[in-house]
N, C-alpha and C. Protein backbone atom coordinates (compact mmCIF):
# COMPACT_ATOMS: atom_id res chain seq x y z
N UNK A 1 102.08 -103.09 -46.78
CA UNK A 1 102.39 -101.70 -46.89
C UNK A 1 103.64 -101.44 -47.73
N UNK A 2 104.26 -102.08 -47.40
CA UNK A 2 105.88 -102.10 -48.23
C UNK A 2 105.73 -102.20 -49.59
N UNK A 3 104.63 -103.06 -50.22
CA UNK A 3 104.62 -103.68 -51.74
C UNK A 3 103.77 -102.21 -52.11
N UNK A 4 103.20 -101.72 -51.20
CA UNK A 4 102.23 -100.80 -52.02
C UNK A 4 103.20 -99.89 -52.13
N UNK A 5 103.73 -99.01 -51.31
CA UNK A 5 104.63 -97.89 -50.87
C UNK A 5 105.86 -98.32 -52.71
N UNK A 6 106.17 -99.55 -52.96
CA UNK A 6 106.78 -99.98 -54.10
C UNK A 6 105.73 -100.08 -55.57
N UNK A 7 105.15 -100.03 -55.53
CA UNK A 7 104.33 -99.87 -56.63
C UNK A 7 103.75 -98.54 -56.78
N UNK A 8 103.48 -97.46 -55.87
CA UNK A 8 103.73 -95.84 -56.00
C UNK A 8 104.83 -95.33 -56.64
N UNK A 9 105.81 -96.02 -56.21
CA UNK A 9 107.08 -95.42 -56.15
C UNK A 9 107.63 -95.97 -57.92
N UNK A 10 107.14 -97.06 -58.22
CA UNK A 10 107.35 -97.74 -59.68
C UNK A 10 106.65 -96.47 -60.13
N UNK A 11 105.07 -96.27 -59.95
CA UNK A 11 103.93 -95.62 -60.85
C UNK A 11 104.77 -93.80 -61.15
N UNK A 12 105.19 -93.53 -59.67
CA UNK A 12 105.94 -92.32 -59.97
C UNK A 12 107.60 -92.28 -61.12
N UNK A 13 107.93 -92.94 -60.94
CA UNK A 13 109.42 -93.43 -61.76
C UNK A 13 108.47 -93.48 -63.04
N UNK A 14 107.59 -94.25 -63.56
CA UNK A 14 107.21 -94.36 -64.97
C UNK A 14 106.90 -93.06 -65.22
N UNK A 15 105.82 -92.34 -64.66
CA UNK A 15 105.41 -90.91 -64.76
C UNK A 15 106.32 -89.95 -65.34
N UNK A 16 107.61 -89.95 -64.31
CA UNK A 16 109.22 -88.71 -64.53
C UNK A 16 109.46 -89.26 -65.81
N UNK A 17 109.72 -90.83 -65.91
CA UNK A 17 110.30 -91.32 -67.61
C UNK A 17 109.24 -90.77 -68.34
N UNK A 18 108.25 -90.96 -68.24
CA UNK A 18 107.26 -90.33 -69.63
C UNK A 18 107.34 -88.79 -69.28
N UNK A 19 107.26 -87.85 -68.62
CA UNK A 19 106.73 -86.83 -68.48
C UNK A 19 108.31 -85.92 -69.72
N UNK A 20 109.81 -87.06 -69.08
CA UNK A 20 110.72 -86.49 -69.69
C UNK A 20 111.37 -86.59 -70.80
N UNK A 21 110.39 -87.83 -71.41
CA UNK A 21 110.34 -88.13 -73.05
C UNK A 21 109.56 -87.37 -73.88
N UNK A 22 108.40 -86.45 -73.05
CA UNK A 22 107.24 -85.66 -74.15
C UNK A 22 108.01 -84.86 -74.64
N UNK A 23 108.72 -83.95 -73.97
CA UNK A 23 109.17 -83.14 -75.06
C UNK A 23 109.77 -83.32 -75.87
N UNK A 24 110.48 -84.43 -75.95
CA UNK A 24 111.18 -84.71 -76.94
C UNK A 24 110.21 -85.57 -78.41
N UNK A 25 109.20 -86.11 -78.27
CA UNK A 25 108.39 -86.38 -79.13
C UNK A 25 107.59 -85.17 -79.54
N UNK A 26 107.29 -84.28 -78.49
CA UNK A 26 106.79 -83.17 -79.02
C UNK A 26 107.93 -82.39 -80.48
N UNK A 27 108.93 -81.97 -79.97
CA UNK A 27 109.86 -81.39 -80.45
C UNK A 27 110.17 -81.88 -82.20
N UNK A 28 110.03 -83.28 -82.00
CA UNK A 28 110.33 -84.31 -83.13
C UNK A 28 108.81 -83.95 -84.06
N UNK A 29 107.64 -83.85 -83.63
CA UNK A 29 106.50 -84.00 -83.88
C UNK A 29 106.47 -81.96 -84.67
N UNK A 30 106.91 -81.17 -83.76
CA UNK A 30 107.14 -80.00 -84.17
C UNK A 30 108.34 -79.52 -85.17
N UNK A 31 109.14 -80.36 -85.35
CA UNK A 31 110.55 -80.17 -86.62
C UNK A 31 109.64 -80.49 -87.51
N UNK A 32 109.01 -81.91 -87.35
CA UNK A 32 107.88 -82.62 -88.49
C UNK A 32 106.65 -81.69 -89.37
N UNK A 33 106.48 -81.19 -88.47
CA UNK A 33 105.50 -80.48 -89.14
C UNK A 33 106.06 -78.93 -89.68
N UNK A 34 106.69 -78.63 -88.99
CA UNK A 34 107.41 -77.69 -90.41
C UNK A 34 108.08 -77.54 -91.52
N UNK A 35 108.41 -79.05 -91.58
CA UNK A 35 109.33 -79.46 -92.66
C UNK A 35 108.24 -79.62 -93.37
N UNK A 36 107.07 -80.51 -92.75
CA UNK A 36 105.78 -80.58 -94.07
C UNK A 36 104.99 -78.90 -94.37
N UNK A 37 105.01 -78.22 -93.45
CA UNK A 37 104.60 -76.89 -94.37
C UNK A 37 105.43 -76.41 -95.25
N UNK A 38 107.08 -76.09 -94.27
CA UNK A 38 108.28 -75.84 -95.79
C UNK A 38 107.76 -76.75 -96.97
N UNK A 39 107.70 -77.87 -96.50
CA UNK A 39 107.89 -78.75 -98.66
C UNK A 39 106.66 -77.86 -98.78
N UNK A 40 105.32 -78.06 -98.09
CA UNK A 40 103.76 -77.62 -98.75
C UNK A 40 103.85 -76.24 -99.76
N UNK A 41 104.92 -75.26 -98.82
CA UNK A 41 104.63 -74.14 -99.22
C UNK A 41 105.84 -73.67 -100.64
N UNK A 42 106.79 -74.85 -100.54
CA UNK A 42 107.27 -75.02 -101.84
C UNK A 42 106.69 -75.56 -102.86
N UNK A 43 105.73 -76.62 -102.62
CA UNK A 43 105.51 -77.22 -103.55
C UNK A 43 104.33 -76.15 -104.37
N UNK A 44 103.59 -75.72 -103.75
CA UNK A 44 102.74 -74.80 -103.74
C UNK A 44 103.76 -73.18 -104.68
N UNK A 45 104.31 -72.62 -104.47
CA UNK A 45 104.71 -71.36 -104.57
C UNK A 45 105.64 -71.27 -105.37
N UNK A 46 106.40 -72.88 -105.73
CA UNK A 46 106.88 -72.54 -107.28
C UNK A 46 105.98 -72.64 -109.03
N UNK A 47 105.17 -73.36 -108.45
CA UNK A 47 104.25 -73.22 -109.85
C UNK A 47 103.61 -72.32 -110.22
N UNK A 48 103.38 -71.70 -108.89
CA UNK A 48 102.60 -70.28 -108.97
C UNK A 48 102.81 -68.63 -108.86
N UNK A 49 104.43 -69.15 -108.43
CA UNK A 49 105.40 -67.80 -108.99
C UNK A 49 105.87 -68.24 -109.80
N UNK A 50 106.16 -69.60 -110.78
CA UNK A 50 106.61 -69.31 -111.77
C UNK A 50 105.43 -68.97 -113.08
N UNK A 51 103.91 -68.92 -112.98
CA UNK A 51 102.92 -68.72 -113.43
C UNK A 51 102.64 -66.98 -113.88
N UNK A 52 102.95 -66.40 -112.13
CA UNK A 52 102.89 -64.88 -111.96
C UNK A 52 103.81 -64.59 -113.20
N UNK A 53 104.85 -64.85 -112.61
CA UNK A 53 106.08 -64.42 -113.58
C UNK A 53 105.47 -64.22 -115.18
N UNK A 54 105.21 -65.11 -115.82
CA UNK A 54 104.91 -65.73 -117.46
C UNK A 54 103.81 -64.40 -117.38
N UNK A 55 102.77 -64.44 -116.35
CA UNK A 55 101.61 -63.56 -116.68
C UNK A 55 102.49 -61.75 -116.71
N UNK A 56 103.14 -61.77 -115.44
CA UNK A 56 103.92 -60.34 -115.50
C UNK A 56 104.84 -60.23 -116.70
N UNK A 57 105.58 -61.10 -117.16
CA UNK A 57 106.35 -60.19 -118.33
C UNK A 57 105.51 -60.80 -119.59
N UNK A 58 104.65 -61.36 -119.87
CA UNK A 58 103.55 -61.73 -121.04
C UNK A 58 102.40 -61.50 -120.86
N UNK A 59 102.03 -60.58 -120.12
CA UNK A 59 100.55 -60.76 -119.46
C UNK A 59 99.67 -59.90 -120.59
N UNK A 60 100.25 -58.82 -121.24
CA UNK A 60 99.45 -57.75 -121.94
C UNK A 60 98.59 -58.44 -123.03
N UNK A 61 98.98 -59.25 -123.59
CA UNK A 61 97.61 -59.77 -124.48
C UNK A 61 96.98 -58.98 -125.21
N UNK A 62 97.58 -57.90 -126.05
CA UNK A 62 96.56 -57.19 -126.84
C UNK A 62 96.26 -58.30 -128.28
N UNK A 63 96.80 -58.74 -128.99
CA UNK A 63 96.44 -59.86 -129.61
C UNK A 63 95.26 -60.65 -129.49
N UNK A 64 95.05 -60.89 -128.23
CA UNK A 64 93.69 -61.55 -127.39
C UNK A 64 92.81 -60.56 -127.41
N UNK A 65 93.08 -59.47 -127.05
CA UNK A 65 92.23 -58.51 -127.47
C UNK A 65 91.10 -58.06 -128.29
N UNK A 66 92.24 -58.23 -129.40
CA UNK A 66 92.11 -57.42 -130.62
C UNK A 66 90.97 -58.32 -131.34
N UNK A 67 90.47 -60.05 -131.00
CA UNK A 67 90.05 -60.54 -131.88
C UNK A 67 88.58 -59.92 -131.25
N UNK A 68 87.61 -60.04 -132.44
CA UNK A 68 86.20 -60.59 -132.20
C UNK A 68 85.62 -61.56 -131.72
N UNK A 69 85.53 -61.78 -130.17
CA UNK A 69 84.95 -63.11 -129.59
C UNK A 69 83.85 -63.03 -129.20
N UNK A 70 83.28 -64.36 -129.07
CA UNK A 70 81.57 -64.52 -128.79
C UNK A 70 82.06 -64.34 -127.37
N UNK A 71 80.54 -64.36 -126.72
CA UNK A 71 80.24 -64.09 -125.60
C UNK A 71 80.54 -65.15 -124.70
N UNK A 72 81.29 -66.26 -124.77
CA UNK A 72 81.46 -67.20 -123.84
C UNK A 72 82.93 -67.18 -123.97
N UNK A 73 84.10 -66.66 -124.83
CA UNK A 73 85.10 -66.59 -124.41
C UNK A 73 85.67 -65.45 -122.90
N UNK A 74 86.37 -66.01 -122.13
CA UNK A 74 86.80 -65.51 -120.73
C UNK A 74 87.40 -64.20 -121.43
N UNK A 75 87.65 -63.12 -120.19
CA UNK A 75 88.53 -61.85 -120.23
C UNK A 75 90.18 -62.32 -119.51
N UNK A 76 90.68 -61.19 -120.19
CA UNK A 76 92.08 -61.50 -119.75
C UNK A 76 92.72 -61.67 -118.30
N UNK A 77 91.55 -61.20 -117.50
CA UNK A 77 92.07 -61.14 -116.31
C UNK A 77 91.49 -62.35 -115.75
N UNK A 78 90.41 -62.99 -115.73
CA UNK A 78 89.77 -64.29 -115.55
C UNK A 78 90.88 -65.57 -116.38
N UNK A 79 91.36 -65.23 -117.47
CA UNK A 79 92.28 -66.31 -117.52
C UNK A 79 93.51 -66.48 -116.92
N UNK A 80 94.18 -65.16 -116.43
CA UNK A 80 95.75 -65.16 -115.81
C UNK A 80 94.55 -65.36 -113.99
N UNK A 81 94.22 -65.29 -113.53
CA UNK A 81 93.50 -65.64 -112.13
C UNK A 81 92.85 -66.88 -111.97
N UNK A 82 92.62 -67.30 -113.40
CA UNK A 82 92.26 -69.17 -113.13
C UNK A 82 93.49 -69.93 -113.43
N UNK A 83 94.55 -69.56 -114.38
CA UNK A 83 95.48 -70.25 -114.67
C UNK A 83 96.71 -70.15 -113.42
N UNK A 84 96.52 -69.27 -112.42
CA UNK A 84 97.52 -69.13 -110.61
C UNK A 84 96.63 -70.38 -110.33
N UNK A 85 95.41 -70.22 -110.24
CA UNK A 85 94.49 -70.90 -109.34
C UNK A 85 94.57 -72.47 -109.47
N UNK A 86 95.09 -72.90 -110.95
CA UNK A 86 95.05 -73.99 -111.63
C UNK A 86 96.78 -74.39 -111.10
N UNK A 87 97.37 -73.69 -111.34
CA UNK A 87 99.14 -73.76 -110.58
C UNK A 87 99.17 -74.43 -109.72
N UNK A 88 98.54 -72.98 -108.50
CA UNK A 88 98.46 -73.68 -107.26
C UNK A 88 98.01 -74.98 -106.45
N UNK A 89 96.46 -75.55 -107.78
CA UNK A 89 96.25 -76.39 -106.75
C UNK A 89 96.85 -77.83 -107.15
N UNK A 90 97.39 -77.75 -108.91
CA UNK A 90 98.10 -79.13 -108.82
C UNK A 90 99.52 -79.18 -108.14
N UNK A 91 99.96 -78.01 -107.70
CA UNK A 91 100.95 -77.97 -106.93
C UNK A 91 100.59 -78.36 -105.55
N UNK A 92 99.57 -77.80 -104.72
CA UNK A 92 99.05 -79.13 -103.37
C UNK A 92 98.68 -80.20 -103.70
N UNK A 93 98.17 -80.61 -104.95
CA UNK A 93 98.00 -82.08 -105.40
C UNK A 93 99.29 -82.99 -105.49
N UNK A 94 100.18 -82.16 -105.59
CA UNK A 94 101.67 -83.02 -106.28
C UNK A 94 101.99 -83.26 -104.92
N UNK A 95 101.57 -82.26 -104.24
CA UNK A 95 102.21 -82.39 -102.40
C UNK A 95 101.75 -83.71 -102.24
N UNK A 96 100.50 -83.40 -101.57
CA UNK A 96 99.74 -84.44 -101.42
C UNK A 96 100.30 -85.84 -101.82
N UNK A 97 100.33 -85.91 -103.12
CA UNK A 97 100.76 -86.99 -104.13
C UNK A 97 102.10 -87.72 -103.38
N UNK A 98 103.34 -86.74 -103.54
CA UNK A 98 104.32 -86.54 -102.59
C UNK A 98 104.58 -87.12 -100.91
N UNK A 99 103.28 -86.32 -100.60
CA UNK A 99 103.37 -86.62 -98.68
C UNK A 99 102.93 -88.33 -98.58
N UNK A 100 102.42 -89.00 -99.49
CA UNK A 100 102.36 -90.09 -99.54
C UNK A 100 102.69 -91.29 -100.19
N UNK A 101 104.42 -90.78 -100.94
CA UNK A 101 105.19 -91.51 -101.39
C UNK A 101 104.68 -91.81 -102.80
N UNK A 102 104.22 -90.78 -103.51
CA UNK A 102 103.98 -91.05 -104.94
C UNK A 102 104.71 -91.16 -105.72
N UNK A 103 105.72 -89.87 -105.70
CA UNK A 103 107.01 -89.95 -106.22
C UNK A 103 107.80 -91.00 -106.48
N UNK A 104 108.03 -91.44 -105.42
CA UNK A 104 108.87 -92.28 -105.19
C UNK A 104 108.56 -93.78 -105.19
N UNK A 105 107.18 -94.47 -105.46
CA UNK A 105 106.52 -95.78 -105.70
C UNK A 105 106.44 -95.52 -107.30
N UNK A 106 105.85 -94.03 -107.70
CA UNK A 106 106.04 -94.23 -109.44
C UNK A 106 106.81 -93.05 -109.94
N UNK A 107 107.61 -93.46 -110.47
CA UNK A 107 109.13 -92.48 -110.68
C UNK A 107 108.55 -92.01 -111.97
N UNK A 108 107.74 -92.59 -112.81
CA UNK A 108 107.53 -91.83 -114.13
C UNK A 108 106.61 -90.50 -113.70
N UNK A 109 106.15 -90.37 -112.51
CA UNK A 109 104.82 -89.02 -112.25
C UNK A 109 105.62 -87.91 -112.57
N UNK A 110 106.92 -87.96 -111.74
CA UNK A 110 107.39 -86.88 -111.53
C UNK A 110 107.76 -85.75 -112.96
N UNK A 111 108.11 -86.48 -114.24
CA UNK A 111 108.33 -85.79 -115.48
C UNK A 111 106.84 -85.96 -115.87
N UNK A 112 106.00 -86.52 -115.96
CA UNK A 112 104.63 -85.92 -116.23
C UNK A 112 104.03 -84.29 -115.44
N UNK A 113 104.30 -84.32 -113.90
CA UNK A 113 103.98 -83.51 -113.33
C UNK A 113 104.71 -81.77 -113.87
N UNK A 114 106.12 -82.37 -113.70
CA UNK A 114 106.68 -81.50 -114.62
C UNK A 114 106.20 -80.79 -116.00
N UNK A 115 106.14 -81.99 -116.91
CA UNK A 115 105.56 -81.45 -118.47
C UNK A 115 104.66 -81.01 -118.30
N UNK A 116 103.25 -81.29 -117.31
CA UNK A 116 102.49 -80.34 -117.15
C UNK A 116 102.36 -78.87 -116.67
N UNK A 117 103.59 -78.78 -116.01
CA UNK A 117 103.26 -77.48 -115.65
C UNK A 117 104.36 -76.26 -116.41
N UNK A 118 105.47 -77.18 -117.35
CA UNK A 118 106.00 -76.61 -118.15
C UNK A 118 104.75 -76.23 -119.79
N UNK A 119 104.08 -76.89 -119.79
CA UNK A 119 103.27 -76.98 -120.66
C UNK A 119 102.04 -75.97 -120.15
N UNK A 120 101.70 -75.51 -119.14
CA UNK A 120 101.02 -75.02 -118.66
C UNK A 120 101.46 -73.64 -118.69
N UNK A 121 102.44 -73.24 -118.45
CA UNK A 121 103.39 -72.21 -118.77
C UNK A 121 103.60 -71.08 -120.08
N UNK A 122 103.40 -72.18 -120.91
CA UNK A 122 104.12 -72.05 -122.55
C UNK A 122 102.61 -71.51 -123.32
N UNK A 123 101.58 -72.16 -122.69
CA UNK A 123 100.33 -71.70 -123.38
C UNK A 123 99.94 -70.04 -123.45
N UNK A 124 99.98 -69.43 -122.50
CA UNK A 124 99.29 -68.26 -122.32
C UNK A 124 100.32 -66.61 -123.17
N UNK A 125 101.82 -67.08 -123.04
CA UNK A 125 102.69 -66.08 -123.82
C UNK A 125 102.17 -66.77 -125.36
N UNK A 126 102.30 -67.28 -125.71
CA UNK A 126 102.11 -68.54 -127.32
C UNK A 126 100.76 -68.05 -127.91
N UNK A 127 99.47 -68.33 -127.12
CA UNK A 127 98.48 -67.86 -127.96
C UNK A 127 98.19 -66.57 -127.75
N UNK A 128 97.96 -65.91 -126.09
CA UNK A 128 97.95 -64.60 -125.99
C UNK A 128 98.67 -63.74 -126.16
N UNK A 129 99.87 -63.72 -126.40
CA UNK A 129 100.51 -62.73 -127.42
C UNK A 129 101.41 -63.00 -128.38
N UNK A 130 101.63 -63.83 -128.74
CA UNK A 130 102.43 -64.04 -129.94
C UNK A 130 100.94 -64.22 -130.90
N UNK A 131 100.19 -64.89 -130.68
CA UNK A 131 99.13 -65.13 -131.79
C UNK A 131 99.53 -66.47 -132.19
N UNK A 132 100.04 -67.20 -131.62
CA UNK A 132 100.07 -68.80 -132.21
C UNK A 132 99.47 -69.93 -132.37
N UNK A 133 98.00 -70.07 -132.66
CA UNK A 133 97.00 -70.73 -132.23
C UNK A 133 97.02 -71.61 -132.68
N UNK A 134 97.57 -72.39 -133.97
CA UNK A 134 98.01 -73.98 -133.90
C UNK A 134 98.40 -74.25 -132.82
N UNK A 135 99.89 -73.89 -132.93
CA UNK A 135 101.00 -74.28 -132.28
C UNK A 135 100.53 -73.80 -130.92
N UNK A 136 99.63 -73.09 -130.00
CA UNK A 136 98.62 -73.18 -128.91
C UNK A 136 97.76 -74.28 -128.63
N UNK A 137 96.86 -74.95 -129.87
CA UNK A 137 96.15 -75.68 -129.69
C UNK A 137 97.13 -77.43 -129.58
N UNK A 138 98.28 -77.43 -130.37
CA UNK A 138 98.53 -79.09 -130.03
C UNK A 138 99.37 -78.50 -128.65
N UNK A 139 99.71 -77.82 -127.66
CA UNK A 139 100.17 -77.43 -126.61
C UNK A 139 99.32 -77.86 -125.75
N UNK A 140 98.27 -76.94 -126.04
CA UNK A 140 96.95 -77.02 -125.25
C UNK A 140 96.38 -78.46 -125.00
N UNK A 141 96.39 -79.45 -126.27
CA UNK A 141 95.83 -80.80 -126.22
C UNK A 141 96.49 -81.52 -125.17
N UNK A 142 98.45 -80.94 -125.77
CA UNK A 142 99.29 -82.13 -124.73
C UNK A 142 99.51 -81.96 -123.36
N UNK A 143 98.90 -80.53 -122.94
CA UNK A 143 99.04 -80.44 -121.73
C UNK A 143 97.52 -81.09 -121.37
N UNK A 144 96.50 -81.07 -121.57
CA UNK A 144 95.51 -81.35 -121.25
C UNK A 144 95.87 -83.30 -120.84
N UNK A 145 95.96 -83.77 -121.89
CA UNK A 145 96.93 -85.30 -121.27
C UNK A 145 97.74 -85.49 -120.80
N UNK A 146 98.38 -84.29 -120.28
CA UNK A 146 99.39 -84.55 -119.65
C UNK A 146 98.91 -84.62 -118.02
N UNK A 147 97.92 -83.48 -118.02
CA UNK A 147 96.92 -83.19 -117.16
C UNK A 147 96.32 -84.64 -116.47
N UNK A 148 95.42 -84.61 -117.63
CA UNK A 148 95.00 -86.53 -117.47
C UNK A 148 96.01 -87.60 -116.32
N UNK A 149 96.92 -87.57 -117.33
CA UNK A 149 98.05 -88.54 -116.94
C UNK A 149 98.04 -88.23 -115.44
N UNK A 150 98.79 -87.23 -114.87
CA UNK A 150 98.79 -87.10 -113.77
C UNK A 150 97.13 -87.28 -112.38
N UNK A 151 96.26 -86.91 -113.35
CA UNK A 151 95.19 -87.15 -112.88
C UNK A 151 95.09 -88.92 -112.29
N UNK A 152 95.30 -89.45 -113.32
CA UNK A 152 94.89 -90.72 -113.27
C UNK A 152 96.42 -91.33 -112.17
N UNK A 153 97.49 -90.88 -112.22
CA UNK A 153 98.43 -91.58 -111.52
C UNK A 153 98.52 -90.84 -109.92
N UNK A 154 97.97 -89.71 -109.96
CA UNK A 154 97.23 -89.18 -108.77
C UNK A 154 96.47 -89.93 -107.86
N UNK A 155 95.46 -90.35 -108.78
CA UNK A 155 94.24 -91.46 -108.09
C UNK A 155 94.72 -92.32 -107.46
N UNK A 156 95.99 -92.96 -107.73
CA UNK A 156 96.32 -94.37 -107.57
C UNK A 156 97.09 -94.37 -105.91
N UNK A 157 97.23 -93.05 -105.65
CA UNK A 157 97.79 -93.03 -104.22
C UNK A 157 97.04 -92.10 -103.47
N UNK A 158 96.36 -90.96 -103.86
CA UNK A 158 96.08 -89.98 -102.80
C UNK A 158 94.51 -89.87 -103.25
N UNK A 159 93.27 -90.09 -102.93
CA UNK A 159 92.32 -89.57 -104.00
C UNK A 159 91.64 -88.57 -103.74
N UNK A 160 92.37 -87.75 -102.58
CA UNK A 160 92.15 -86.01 -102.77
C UNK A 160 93.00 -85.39 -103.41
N UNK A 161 94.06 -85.61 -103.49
CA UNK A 161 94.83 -84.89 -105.22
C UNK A 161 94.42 -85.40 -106.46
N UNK A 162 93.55 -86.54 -106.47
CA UNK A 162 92.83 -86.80 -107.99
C UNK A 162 92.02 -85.44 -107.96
N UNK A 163 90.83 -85.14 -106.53
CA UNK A 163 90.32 -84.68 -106.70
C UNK A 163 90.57 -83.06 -107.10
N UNK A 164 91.91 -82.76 -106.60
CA UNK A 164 91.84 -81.45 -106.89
C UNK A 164 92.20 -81.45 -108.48
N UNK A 165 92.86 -82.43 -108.95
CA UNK A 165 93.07 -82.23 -110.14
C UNK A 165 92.06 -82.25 -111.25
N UNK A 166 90.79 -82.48 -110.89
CA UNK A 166 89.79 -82.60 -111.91
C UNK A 166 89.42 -80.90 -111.85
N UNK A 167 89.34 -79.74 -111.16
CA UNK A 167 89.16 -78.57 -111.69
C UNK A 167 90.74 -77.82 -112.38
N UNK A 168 91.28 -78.41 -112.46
CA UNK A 168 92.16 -77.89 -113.39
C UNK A 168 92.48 -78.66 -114.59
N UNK A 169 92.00 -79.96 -114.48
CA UNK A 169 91.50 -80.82 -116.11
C UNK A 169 90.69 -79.82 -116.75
N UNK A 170 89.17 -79.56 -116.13
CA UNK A 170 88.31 -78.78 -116.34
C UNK A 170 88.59 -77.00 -117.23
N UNK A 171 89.55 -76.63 -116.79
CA UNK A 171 90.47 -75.73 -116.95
C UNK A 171 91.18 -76.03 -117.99
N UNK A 172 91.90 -77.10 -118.70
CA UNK A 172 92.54 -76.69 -119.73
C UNK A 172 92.20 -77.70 -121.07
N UNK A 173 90.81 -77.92 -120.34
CA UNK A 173 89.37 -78.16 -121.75
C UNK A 173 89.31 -77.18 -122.08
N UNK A 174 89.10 -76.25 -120.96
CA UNK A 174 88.06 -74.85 -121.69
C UNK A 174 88.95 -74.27 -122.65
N UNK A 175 90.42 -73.96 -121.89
CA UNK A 175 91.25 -72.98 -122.82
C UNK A 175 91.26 -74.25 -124.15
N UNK A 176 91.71 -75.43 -124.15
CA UNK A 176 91.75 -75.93 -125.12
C UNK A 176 90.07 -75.34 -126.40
N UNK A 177 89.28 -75.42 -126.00
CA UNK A 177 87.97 -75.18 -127.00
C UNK A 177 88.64 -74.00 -127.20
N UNK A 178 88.46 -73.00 -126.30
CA UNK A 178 88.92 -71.48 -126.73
C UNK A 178 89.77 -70.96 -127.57
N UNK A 179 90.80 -72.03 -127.22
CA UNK A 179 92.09 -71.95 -128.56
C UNK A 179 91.45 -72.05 -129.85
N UNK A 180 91.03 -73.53 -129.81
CA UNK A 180 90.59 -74.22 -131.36
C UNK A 180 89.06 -73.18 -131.63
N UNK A 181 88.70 -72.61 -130.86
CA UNK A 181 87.32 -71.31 -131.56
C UNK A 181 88.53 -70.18 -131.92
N UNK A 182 89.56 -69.88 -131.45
CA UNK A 182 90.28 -68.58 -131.97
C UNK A 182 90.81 -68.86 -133.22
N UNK A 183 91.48 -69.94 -133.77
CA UNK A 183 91.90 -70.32 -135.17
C UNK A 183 91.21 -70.13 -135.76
N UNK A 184 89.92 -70.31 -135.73
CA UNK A 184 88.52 -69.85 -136.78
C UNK A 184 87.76 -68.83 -136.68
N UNK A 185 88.48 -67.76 -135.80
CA UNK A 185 88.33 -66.41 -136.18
C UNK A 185 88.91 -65.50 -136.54
């Protein structure tokens, strides 16, 4: 009776120790996960307010306008609403990329990731209203490899940020053709 009455009494003592460690793993587990939405929702909301931005004070595009295009070039509002859309999601890709030590195993991503989205930037004031469609189209090419690049160094750690990155590869093919059809009209 004694050994049992001692082995309750152990089972209860372990119980109080665990019951008075949860919260504190909880707590740790709850700092954790807001720190990963804070980075998420940074990583996320600077590419794509700095996107808004470029579209709000460059957005008018009468230049784009003004040309004669066939029927498969996009409208102005379909390109400033795919090019947020394209922001945003290599910006959860970079997370992603990020939440699993991409950064920091390959130190060269991070100025690719960059040039891409500085390059991503520079396209839409350049051809849609200045009218610069060379100097659009080798933009357009180098962001498109730049695109790549990150695509492919994406793969190598996360391969759902490869994946998101193939509809925004997809994305700056098209504008790339679109460019190089506007020089020849």
């Amino acid at each position: 009776m004694p050994s049992q009455s001692l082995h309750s009494a152990t089972f209860v003592l372990d119980q109080t120790t665990i019951n008075s460690k949860m919260p504190k793993r909880e707590d740790k587990a709850k700092a954790k996960t807001k720190r990963a939405l804070r980075s998420l929702l940074i990583a996320v909301s600077v590419p794509l307010s700095l996107t808004a931005s470029i579209i709000f004070f460059f957005g008018s595009g009468q230049r784009y306008r003004a040309f004669a295009k066939p029927f498969w070039f996009p409208p102005l509002w379909f390109i400033h609403l795919a090019s947020l859309g394209s922001s945003s999601l290599m910006g959860f890709s970079a997370w992603l990329f990020w939440a699993d030590g991409g950064f920091h195993a390959q130190p060269d991503s991070l100025p690719l990731y960059i040039a891409q989205v500085s390059l991503g930037l520079v396209w839409d004031p350049l051809v849609l209203v200045m009218g610069q469609t060379w100097l659009g189209l080798v933009f357009g090419l180098i962001h498109f490899g730049t695109l790549f690049a990150c695509y492919r160094t994406f793969r190598r750690v996360n391969p759902f940020a490869k994946d998101l990155a193939k509809p925004c590869l997809a994305w700056a093919f098209y504008l790339t053709l679109v460019n190089f059809k506007l020089i020849y009209l």
